[in-house]
Protein backbone atom coordinates (compact mmCIF):
# COMPACT_ATOMS: atom_id res chain seq x y z
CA UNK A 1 402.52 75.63 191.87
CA UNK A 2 403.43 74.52 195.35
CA UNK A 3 401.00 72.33 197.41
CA UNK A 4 398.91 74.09 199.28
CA UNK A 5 398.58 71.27 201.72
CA UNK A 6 403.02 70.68 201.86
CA UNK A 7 404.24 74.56 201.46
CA UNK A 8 407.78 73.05 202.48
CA UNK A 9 407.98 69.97 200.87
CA UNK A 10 411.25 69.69 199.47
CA UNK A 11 412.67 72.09 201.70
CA UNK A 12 415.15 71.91 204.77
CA UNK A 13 415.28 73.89 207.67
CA UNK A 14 417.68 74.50 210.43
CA UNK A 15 416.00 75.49 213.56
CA UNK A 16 417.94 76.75 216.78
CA UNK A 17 416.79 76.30 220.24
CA UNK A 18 414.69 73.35 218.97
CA UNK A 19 414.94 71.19 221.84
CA UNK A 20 410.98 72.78 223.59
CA UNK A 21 408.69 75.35 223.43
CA UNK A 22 408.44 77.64 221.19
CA UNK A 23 411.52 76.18 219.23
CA UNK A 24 410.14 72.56 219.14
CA UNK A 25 406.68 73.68 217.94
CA UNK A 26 408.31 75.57 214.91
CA UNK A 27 410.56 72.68 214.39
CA UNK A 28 407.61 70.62 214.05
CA UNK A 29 405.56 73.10 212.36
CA UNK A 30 407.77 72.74 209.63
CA UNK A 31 407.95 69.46 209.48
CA UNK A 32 403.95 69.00 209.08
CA UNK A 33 404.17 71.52 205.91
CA UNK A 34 406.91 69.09 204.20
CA UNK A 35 410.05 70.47 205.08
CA UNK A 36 413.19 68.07 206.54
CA UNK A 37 414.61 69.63 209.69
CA UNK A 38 417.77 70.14 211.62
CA UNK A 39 416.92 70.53 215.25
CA UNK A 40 419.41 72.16 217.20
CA UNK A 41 419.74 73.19 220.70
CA UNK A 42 422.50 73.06 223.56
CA UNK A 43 420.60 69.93 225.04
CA UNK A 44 420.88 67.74 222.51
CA UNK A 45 418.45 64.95 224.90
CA UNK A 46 416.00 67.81 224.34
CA UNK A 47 415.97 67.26 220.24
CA UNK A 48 417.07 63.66 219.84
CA UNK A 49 413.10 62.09 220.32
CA UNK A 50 411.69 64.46 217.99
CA UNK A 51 414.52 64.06 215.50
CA UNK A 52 413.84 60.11 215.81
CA UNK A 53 410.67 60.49 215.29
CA UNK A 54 410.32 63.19 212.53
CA UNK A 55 413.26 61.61 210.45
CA UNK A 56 415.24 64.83 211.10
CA UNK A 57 419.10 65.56 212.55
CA UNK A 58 419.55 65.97 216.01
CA UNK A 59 422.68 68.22 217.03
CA UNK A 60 424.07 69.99 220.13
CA UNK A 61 424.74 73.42 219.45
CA UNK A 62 425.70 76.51 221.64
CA UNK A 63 424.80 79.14 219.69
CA UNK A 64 427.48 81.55 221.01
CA UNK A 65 429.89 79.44 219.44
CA UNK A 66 430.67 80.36 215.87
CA UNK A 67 432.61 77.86 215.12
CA UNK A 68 430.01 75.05 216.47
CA UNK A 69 427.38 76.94 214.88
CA UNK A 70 429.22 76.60 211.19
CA UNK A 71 430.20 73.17 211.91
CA UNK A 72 426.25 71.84 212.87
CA UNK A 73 425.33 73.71 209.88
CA UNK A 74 427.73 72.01 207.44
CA UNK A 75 426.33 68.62 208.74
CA UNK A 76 422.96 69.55 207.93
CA UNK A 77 424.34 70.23 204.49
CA UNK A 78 425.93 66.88 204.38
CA UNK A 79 422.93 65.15 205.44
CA UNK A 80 419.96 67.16 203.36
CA UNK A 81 422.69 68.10 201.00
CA UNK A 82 421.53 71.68 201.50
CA UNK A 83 419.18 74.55 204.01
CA UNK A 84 416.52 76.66 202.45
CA UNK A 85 415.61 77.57 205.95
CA UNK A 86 417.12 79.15 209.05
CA UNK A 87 415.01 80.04 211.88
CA UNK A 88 417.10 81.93 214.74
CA UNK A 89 415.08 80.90 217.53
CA UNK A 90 417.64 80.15 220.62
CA UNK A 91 417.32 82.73 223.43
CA UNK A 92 417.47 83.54 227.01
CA UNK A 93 414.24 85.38 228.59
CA UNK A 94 415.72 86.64 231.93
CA UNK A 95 413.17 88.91 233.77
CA UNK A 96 415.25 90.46 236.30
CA UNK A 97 415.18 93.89 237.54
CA UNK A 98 417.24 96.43 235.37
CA UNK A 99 418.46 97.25 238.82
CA UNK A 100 419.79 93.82 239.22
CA UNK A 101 421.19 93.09 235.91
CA UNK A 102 424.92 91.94 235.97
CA UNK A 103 427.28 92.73 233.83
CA UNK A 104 428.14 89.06 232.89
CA UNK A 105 424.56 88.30 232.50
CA UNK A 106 424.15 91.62 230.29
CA UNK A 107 426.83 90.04 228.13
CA UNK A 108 425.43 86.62 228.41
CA UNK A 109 421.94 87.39 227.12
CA UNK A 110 423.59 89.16 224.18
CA UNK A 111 425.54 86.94 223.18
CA UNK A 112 422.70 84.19 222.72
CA UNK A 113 420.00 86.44 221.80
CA UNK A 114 421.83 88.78 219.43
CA UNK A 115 425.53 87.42 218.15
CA UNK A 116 424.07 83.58 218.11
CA UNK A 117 421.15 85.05 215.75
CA UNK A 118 424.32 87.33 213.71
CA UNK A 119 426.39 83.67 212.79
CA UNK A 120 423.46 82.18 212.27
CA UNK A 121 422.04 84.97 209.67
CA UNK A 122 425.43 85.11 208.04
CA UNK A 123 426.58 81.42 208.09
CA UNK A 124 423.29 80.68 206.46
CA UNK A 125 423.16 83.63 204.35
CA UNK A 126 426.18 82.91 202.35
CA UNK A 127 424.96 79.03 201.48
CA UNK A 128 422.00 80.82 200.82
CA UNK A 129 423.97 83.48 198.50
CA UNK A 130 425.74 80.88 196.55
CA UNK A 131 422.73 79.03 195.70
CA UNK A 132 420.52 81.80 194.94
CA UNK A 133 417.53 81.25 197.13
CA UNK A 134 416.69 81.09 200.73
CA UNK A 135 414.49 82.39 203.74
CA UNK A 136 416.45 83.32 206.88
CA UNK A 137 413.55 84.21 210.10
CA UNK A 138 414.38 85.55 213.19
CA UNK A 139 412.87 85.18 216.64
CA UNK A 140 412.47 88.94 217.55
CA UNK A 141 409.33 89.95 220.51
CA UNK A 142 407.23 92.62 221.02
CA UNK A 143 409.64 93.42 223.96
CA UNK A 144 411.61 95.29 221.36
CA UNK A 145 409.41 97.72 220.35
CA UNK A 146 408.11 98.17 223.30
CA UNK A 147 408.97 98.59 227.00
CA UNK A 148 407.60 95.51 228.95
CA UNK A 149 407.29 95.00 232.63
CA UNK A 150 407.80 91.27 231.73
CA UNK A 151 411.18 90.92 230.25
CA UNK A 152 414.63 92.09 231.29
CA UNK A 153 415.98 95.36 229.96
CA UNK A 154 418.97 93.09 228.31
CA UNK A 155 416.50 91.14 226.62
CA UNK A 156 414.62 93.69 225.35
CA UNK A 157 417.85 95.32 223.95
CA UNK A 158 418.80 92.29 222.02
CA UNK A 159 415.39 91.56 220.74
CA UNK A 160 415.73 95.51 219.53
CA UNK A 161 418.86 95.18 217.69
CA UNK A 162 417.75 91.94 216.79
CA UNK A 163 414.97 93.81 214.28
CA UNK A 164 417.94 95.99 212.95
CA UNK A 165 420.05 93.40 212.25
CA UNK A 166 417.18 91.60 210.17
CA UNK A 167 417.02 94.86 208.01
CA UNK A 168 421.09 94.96 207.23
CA UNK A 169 420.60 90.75 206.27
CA UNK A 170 417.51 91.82 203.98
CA UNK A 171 418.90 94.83 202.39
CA UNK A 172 422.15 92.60 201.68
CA UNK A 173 420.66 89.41 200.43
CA UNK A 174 417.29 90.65 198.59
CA UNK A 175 419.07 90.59 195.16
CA UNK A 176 420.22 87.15 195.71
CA UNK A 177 416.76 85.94 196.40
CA UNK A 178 416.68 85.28 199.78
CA UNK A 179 414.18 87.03 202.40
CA UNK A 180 414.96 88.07 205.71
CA UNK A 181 412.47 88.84 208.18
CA UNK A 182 411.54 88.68 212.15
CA UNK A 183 408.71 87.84 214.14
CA UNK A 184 407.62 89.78 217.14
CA UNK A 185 405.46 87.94 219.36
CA UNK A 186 404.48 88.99 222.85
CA UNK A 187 402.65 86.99 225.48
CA UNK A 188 403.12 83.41 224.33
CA UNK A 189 401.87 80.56 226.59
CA UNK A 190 404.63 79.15 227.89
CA UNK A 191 406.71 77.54 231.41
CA UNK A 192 407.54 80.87 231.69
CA UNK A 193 404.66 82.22 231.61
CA UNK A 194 403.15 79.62 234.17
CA UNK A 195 406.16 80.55 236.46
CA UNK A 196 405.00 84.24 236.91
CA UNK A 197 402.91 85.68 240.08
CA UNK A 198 399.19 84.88 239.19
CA UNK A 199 397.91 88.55 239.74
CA UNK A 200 401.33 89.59 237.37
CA UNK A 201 400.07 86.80 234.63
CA UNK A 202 396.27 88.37 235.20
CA UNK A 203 397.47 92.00 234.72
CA UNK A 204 399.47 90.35 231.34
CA UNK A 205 396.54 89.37 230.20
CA UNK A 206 394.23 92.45 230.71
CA UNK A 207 396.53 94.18 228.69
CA UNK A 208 395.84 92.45 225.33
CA UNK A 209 392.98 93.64 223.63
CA UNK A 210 391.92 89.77 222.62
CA UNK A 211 392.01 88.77 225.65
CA UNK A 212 394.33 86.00 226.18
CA UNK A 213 397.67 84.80 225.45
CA UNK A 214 398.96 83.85 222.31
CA UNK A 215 399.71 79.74 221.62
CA UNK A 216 402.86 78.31 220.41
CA UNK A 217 401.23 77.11 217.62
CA UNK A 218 400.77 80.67 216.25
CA UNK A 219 403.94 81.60 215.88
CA UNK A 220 405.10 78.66 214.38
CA UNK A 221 402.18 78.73 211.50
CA UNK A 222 403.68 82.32 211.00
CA UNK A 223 406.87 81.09 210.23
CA UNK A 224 405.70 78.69 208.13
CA UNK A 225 404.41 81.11 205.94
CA UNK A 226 407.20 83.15 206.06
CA UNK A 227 409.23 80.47 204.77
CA UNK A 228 406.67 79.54 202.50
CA UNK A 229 406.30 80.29 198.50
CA UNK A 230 403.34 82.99 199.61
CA UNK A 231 406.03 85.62 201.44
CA UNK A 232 408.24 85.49 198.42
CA UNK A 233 407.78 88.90 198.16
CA UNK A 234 408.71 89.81 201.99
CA UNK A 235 411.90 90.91 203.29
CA UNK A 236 413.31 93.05 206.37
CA UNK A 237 409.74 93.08 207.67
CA UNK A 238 408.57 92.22 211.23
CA UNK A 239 405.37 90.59 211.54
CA UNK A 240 403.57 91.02 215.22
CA UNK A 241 402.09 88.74 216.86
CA UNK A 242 400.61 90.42 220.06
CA UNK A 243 396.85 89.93 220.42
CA UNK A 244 396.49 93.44 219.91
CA UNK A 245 398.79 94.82 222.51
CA UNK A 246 400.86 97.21 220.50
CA UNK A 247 399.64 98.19 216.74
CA UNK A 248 401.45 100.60 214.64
């Protein structure tokens, strides 16, 4: 039976976009439930401390680059001498006007949000394969489900086909025992957030039903389960996290 206080121990994750935010508190989430972890993000200043000081691997990875991405992820195999988790975390969260959108900025926010999260779902998916066992979890949003006034109309189309591609990984690897699944979260305190107009933050937050924004610290607890012995049993789902804001 696993410890219910360590879920993780044992286990090694590889977490993109690790470097702050929402990436660094999942990073760390992880860590506290046992797990070893290979932060990764295109500044690698931004992972190095909490690598140091978590006993983890620090590594510089673009995420649009498939050949980086394999390489990082063959070091973290040669250091932990394997991953049982991936979390696809690295994105860009433009909010600009779909009347503004460029078409190199179109292709930009694609490429991190959607093809960085396709290597990383099938470079870990075929360790993962080979070894029989594995939980893949991808960093979808609420945005793709539902039209938002807060994110770019690129954005939300990634995020969208983000939850697709999450399905075709799950249907694929379910009989080799590993689970795919996304996260949807909407609303999470963040710089970002902070940056907005405070009557366009206000009108956020009247919106959810709870009444406030979510914390960083939620999500990551969800993907802890997710990763965790207790969603064995879960694959090509998408969990919400949204205060309320859109229920189905």
């Amino acid at each position: 039976m696993a410890n219910a206080a360590l879920p993780l121990a044992g286990r090694v994750a590889f977490v993109t976009g690790a470097g702050r935010g929402l990436g660094m508190a999942i990073a760390r989430a992880l860590h506290e439930a046992g797990a070893r972890v290979a932060f990764a993000d295109i500044d690698l200043a931004g992972v190095d401390a909490a690598a140091k000081e978590t006993g983890g691997l620090a590594m510089e990875l673009d995420v649009r680059d498939e050949g980086a991405f394999s390489a990082c992820f063959d070091k973290a195999v040669a250091r932990f001498g394997a991953v049982d988790i991936m979390v696809n975390n690295a994105a860009r969260t433009p909010t600009t006007s779909l009347w503004d959108i460029t078409p190199e900025d179109w292709d930009d926010v694609l490429a991190i949000n959607l093809r960085g999260s396709f290597f990383g779902c099938r470079i870990a998916g075929l360790h993962m394969r080979e070894r029989g066992a594995g939980r893949i979890v991808n960093l979808a949003s609420m945005a793709g489900q539902q039209a938002s006034a807060a994110t770019g109309a690129h954005y939300a189309a990634s995020k969208a086909a983000l939850l697709a591609l999450t399905r075709s990984f799950a249907q694929e690897l379910a009989p080799h025992g590993v689970t795919v699944n996304a996260l949807a979260p909407a609303a999470i305190q963040s710089p970002l957030l902070e940056a907005l107009d405070p009557a366009r933050r206000q009108a956020l937050q009247a919106g959810i039903p709870m009444g406030r924004f979510g914390l960083p610290e939620e999500v990551a607890a969800a993907v802890v389960y997710l990763a965790s012995p207790a969603a064995a049993f879960m694959t090509g789902a998408t969990l919400d996290l949204n205060g309320g804001r859109f229920m189905r």
